[in-house]
N, C-alpha and C. Protein backbone atom coordinates (compact mmCIF):
# COMPACT_ATOMS: atom_id res chain seq x y z
N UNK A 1 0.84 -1.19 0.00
CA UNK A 1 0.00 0.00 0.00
C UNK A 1 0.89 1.25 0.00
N UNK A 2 0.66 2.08 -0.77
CA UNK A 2 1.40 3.21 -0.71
C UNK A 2 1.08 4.50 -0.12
N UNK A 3 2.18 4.83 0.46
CA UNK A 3 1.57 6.06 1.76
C UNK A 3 1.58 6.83 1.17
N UNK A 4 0.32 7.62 2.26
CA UNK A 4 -0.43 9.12 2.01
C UNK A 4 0.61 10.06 2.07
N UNK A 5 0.22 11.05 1.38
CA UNK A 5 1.22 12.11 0.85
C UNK A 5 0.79 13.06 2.75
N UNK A 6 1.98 13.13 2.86
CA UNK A 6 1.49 14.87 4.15
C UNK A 6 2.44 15.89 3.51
N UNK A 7 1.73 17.04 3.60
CA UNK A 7 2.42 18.41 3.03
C UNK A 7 2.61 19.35 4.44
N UNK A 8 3.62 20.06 4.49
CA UNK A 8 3.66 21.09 5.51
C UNK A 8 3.43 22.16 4.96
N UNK A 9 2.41 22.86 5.68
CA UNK A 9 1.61 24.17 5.26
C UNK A 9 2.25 25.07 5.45
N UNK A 10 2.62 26.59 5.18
CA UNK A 10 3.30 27.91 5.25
C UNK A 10 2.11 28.72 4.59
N UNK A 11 2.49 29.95 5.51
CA UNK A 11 1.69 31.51 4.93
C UNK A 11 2.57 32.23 4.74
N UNK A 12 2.82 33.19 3.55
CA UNK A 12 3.84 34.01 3.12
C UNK A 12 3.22 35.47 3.14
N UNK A 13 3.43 36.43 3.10
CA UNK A 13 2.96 37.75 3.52
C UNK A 13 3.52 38.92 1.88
N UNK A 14 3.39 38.89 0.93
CA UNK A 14 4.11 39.40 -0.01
C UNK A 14 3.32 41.14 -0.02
N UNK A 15 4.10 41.92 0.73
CA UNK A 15 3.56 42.95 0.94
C UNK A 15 4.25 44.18 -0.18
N UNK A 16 3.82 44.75 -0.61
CA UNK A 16 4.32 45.81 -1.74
C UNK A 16 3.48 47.19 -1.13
N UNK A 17 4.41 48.66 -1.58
CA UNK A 17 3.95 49.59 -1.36
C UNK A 17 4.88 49.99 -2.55
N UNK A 18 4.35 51.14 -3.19
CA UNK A 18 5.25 52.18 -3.94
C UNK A 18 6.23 51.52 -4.81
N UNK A 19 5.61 50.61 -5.64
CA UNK A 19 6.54 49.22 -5.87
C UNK A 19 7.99 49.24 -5.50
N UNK A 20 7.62 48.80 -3.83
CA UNK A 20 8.84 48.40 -3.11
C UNK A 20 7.78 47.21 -2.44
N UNK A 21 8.85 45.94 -1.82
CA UNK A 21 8.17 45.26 -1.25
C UNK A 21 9.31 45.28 0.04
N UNK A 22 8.48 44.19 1.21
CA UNK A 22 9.07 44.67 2.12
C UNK A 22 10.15 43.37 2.21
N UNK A 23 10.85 42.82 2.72
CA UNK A 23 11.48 41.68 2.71
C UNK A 23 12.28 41.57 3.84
N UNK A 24 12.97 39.93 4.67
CA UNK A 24 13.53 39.94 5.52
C UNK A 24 14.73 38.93 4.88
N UNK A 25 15.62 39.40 5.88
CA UNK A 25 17.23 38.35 5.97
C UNK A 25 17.53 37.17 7.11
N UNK A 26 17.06 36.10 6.44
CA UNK A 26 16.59 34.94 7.75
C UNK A 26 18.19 34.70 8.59
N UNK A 27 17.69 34.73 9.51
CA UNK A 27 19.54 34.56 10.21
C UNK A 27 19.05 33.33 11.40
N UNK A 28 20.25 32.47 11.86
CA UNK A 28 20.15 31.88 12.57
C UNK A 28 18.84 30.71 12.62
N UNK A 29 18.39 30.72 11.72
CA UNK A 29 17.05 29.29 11.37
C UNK A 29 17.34 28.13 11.20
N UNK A 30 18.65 28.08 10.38
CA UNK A 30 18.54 26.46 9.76
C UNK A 30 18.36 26.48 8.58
N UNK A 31 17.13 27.41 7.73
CA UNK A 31 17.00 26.93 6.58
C UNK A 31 17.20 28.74 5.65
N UNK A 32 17.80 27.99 4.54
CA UNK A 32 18.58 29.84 3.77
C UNK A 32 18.99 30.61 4.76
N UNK A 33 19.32 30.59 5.57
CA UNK A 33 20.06 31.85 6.57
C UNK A 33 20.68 32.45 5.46
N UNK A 34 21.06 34.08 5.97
CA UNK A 34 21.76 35.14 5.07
C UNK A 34 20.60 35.12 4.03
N UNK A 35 19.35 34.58 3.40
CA UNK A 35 19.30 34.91 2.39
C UNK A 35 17.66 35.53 2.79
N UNK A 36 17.50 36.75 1.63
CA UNK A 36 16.24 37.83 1.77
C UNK A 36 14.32 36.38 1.29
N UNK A 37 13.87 37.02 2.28
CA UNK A 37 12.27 36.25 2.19
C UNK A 37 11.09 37.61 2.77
N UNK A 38 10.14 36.64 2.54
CA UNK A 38 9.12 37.50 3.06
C UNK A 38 8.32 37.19 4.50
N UNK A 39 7.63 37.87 5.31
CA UNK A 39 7.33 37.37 6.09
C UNK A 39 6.85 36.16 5.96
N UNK A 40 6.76 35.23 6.91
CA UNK A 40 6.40 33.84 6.63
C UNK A 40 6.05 33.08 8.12
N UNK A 41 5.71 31.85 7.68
CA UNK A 41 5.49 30.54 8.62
C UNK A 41 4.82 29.80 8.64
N UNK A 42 4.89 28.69 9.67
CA UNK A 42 4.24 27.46 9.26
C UNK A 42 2.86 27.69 9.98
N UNK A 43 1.98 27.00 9.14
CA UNK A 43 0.66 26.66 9.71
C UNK A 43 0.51 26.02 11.37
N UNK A 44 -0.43 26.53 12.05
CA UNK A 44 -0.03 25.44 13.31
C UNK A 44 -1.61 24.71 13.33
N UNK A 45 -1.48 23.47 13.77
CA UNK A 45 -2.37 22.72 14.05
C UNK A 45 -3.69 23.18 14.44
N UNK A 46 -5.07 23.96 13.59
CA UNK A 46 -6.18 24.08 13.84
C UNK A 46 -6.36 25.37 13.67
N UNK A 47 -5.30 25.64 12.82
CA UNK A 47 -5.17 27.25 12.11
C UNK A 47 -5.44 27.26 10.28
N UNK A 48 -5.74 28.21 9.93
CA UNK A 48 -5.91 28.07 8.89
C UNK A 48 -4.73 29.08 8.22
N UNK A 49 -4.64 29.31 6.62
CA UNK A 49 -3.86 29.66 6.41
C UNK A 49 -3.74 31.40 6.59
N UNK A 50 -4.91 31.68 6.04
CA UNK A 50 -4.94 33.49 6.63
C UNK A 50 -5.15 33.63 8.26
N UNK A 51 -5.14 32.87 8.97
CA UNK A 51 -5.01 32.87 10.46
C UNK A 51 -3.21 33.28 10.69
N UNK A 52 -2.88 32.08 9.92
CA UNK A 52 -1.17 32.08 10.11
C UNK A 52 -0.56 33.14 9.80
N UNK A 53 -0.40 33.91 8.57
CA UNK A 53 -0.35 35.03 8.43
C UNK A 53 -0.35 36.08 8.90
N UNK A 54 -1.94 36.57 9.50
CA UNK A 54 -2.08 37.25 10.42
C UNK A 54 -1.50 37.07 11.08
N UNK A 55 -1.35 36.05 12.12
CA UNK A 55 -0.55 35.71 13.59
C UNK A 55 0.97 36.30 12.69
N UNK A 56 1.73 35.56 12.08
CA UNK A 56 2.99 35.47 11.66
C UNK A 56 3.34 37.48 11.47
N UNK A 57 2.63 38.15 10.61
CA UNK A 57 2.32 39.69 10.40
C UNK A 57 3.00 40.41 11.73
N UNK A 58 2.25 40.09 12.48
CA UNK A 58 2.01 40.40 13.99
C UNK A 58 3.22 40.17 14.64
N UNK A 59 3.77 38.66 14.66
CA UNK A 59 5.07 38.59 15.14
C UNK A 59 6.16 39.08 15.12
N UNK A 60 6.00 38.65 13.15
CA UNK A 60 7.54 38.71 13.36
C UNK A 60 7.89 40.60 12.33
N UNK A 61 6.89 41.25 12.34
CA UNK A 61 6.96 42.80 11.80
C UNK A 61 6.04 44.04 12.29
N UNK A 62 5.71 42.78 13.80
CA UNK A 62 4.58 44.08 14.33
C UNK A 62 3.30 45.13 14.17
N UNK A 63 3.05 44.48 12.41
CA UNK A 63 1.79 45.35 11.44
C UNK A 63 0.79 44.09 12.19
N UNK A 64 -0.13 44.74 12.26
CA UNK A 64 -1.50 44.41 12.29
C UNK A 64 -2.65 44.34 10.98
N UNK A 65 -3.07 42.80 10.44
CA UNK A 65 -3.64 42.67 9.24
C UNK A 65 -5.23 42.21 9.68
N UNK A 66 -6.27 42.74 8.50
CA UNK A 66 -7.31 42.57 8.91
C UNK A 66 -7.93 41.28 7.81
N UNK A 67 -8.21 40.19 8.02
CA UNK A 67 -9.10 39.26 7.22
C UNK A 67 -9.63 39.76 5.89
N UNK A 68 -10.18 40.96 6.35
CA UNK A 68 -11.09 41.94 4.72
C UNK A 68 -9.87 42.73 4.06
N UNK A 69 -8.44 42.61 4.72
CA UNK A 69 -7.51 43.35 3.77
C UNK A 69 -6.48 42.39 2.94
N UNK A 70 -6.72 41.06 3.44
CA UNK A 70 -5.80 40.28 2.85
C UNK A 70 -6.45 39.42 1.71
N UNK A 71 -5.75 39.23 0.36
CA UNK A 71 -6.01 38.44 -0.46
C UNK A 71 -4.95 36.94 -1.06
N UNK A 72 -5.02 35.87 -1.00
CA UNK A 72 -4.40 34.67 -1.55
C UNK A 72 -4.12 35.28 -3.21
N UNK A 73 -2.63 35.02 -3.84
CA UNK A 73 -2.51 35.98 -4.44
C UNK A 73 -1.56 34.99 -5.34
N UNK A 74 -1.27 33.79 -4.83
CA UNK A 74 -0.29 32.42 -4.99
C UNK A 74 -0.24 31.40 -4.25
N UNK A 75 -0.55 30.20 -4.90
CA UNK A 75 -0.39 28.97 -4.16
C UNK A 75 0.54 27.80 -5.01
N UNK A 76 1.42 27.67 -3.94
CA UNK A 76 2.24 26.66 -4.44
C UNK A 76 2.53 25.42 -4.19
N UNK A 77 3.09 24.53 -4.67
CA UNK A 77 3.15 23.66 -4.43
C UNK A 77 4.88 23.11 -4.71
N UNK A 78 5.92 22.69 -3.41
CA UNK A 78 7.06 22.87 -3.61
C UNK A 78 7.47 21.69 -2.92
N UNK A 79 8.36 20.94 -3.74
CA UNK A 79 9.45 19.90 -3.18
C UNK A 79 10.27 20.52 -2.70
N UNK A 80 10.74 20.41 -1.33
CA UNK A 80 11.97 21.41 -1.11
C UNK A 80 13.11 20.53 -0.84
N UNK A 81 13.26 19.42 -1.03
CA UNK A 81 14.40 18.35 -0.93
C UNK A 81 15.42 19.09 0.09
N UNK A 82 14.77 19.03 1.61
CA UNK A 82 15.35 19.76 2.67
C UNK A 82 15.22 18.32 3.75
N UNK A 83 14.39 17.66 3.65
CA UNK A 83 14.54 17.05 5.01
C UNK A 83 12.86 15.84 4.57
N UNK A 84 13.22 14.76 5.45
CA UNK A 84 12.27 13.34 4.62
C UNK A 84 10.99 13.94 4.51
N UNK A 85 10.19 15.28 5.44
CA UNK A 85 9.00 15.94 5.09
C UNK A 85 8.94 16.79 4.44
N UNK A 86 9.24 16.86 3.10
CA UNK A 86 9.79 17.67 2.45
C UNK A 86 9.21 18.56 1.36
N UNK A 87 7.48 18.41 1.43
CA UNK A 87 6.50 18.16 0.47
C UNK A 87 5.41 19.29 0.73
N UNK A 88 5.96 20.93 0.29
CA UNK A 88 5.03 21.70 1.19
C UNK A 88 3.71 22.36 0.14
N UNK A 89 2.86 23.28 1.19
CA UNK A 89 2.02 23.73 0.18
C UNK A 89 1.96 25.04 0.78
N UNK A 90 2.69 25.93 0.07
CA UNK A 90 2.70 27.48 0.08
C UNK A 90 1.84 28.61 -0.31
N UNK A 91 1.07 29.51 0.61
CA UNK A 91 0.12 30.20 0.16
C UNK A 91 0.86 31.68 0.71
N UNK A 92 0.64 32.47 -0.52
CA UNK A 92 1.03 33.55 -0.51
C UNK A 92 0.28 34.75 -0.78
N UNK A 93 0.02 35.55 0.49
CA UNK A 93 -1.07 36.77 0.46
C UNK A 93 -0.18 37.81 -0.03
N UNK A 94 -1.22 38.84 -0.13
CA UNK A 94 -1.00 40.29 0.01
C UNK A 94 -2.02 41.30 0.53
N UNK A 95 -1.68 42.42 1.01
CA UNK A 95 -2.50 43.08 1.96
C UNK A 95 -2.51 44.33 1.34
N UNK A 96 -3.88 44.89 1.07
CA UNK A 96 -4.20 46.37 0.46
C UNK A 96 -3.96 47.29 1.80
N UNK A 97 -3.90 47.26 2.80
CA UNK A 97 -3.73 47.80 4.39
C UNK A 97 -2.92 47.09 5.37
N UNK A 98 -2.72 47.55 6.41
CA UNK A 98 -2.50 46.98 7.60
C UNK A 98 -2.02 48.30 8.76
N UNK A 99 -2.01 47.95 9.95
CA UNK A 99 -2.16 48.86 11.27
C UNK A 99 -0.59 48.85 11.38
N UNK A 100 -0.23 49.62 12.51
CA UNK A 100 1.24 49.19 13.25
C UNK A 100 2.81 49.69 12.40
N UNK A 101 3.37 50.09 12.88
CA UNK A 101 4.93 50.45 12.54
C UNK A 101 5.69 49.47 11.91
N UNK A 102 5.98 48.69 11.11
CA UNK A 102 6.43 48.12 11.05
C UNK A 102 8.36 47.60 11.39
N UNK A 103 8.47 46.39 11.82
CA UNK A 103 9.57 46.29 12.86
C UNK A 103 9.64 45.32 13.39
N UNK A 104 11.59 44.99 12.83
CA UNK A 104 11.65 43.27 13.29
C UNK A 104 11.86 43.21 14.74
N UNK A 105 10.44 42.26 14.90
CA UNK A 105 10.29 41.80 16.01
C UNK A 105 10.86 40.25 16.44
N UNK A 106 11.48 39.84 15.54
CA UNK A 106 12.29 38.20 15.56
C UNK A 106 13.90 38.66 15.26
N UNK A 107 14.07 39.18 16.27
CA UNK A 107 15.76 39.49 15.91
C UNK A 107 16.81 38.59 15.93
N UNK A 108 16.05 37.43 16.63
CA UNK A 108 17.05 35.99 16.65
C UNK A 108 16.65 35.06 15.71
N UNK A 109 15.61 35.87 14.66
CA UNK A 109 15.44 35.08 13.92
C UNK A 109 15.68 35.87 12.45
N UNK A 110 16.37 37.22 12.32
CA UNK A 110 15.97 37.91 11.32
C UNK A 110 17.21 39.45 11.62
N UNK A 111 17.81 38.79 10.56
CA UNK A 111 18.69 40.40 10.89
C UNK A 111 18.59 41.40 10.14
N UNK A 112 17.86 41.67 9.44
CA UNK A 112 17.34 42.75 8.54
C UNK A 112 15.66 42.94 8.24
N UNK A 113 15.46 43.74 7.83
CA UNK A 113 14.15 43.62 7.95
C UNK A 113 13.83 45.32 6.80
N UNK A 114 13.92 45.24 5.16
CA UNK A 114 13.78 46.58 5.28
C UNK A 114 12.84 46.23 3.60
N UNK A 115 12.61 47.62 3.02
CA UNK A 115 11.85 47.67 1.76
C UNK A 115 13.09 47.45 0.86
N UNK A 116 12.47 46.97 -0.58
CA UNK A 116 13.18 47.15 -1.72
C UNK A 116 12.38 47.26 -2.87
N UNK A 117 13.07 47.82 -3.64
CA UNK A 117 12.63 47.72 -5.05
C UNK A 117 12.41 46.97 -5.49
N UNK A 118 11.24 46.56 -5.96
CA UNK A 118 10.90 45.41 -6.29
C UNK A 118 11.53 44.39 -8.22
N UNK A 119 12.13 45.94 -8.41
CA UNK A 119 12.25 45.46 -10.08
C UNK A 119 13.97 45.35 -9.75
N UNK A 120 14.35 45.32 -8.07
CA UNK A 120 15.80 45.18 -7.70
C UNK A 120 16.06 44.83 -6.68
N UNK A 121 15.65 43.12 -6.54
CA UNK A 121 15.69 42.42 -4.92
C UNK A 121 17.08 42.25 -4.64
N UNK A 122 17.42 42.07 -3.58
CA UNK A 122 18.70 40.97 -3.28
C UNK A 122 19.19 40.26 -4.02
N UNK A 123 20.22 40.47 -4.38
CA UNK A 123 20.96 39.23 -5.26
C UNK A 123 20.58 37.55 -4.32
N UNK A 124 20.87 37.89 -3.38
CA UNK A 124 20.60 36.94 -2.10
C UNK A 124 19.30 36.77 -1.81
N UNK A 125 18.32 36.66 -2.36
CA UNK A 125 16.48 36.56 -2.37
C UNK A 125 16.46 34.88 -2.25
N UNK A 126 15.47 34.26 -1.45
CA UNK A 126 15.27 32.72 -1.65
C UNK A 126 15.19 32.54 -3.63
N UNK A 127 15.40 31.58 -4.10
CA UNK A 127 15.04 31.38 -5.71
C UNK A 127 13.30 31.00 -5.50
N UNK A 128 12.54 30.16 -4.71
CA UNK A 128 11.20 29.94 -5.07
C UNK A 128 10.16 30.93 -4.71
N UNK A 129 11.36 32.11 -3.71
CA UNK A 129 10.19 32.98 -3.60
C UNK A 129 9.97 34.05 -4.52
N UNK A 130 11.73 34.19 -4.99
CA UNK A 130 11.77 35.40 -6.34
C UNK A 130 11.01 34.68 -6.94
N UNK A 131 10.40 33.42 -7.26
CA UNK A 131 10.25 33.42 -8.47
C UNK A 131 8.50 33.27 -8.21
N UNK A 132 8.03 33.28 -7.05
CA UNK A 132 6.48 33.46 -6.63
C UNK A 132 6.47 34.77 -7.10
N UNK A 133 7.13 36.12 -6.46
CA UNK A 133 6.90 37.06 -6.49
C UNK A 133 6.69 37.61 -8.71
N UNK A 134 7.74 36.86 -9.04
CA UNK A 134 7.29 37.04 -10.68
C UNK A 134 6.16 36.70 -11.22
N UNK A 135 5.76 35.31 -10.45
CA UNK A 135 4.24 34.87 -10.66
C UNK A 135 3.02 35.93 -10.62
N UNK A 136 3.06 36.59 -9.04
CA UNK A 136 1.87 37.41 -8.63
C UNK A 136 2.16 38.56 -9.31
N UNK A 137 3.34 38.82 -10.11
CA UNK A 137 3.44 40.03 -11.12
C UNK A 137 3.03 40.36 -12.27
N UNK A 138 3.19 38.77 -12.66
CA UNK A 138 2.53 38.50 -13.97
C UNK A 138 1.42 37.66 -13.90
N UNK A 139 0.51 37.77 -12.81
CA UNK A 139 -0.97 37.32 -12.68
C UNK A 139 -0.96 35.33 -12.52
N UNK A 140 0.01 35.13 -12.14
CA UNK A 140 -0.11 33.42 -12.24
C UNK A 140 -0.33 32.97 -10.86
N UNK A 141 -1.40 32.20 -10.89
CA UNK A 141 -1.92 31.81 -9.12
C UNK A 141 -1.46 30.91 -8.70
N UNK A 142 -1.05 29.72 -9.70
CA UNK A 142 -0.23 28.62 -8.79
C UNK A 142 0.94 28.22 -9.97
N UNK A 143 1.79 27.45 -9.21
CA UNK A 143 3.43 27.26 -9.35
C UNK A 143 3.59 25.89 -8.59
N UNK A 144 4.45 24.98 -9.14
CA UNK A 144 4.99 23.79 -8.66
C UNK A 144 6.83 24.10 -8.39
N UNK A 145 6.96 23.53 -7.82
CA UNK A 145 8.54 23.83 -7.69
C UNK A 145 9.40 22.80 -7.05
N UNK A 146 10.54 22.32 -7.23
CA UNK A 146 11.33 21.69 -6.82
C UNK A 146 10.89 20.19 -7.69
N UNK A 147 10.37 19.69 -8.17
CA UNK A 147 9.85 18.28 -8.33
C UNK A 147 10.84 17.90 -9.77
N UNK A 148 11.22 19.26 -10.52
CA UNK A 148 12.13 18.17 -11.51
C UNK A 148 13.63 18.47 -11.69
N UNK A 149 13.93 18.87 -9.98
CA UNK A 149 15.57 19.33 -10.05
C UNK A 149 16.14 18.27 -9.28
């Protein structure tokens, strides 16, 4: 019998103003350290995915997001050939608003935390998220990734 697939869930936060978006430098995690992402995290058990988000918003940049301001904007689906659970499903908002100053609030998890140009990320950007962010640029809602490298 062949086993059931389990995926690990993530909410991504792809926030843009003034086409700049905002982006962080994961430090000390384990996974891409040194390299630029967007807010993020994993789903927790009996959360949904714009729950996570929100919560994640809140944490780790101190903005406050409202349910009626956020839209699913990309969903992916990514082999990340990181570890034997390796099989995730990535949903990526964006927010027409939000409350609060924004400000890294995960400093042991995040050593930068600032805007960029969006038509001029980090040389150092994750590759599946630059390449989400090209998706929601050029209107594409879902993306597979990792499955034929």
């Amino acid at each position: 019998m062949q086993k059931r697939n389990t995926n690990i869930p993530a909410s991504y936060l792809v926030l843009i103003k003034d086409n700049k978006i905002l982006m962080l430098r994961r430090f000390n995690t384990g996974f891409e350290d040194g390299n630029y992402s967007v807010v993020a995290g994993h789903v927790e058990k009996g959360e949904s995915f714009s729950q996570c988000i929100i919560r994640e918003a809140k944490e780790e940049a101190g903005i406050i997001l409202d349910q009626n301001d956020i839209k699913v904007a990309h969903v992916m689906h990514r082999d990340s050939k990181t570890s034997i659970d390796n099989e995730r499903v990535d949903v990526f908002f964006t927010a027409s608003k939000w409350e609060g100053v924004i400000e890294n609030k995960e400093k042991d998890k995040c050593d930068d935390l600032a805007w960029f140009d969006i038509d001029n990320m980090p040389e150092n950007t994750v590759e599946y998220v630059r390449d989400v962010i090209s998706c929601i640029r050029n209107n594409v809602f879902y993306s597979e990734s990792g499955w034929d490298k």
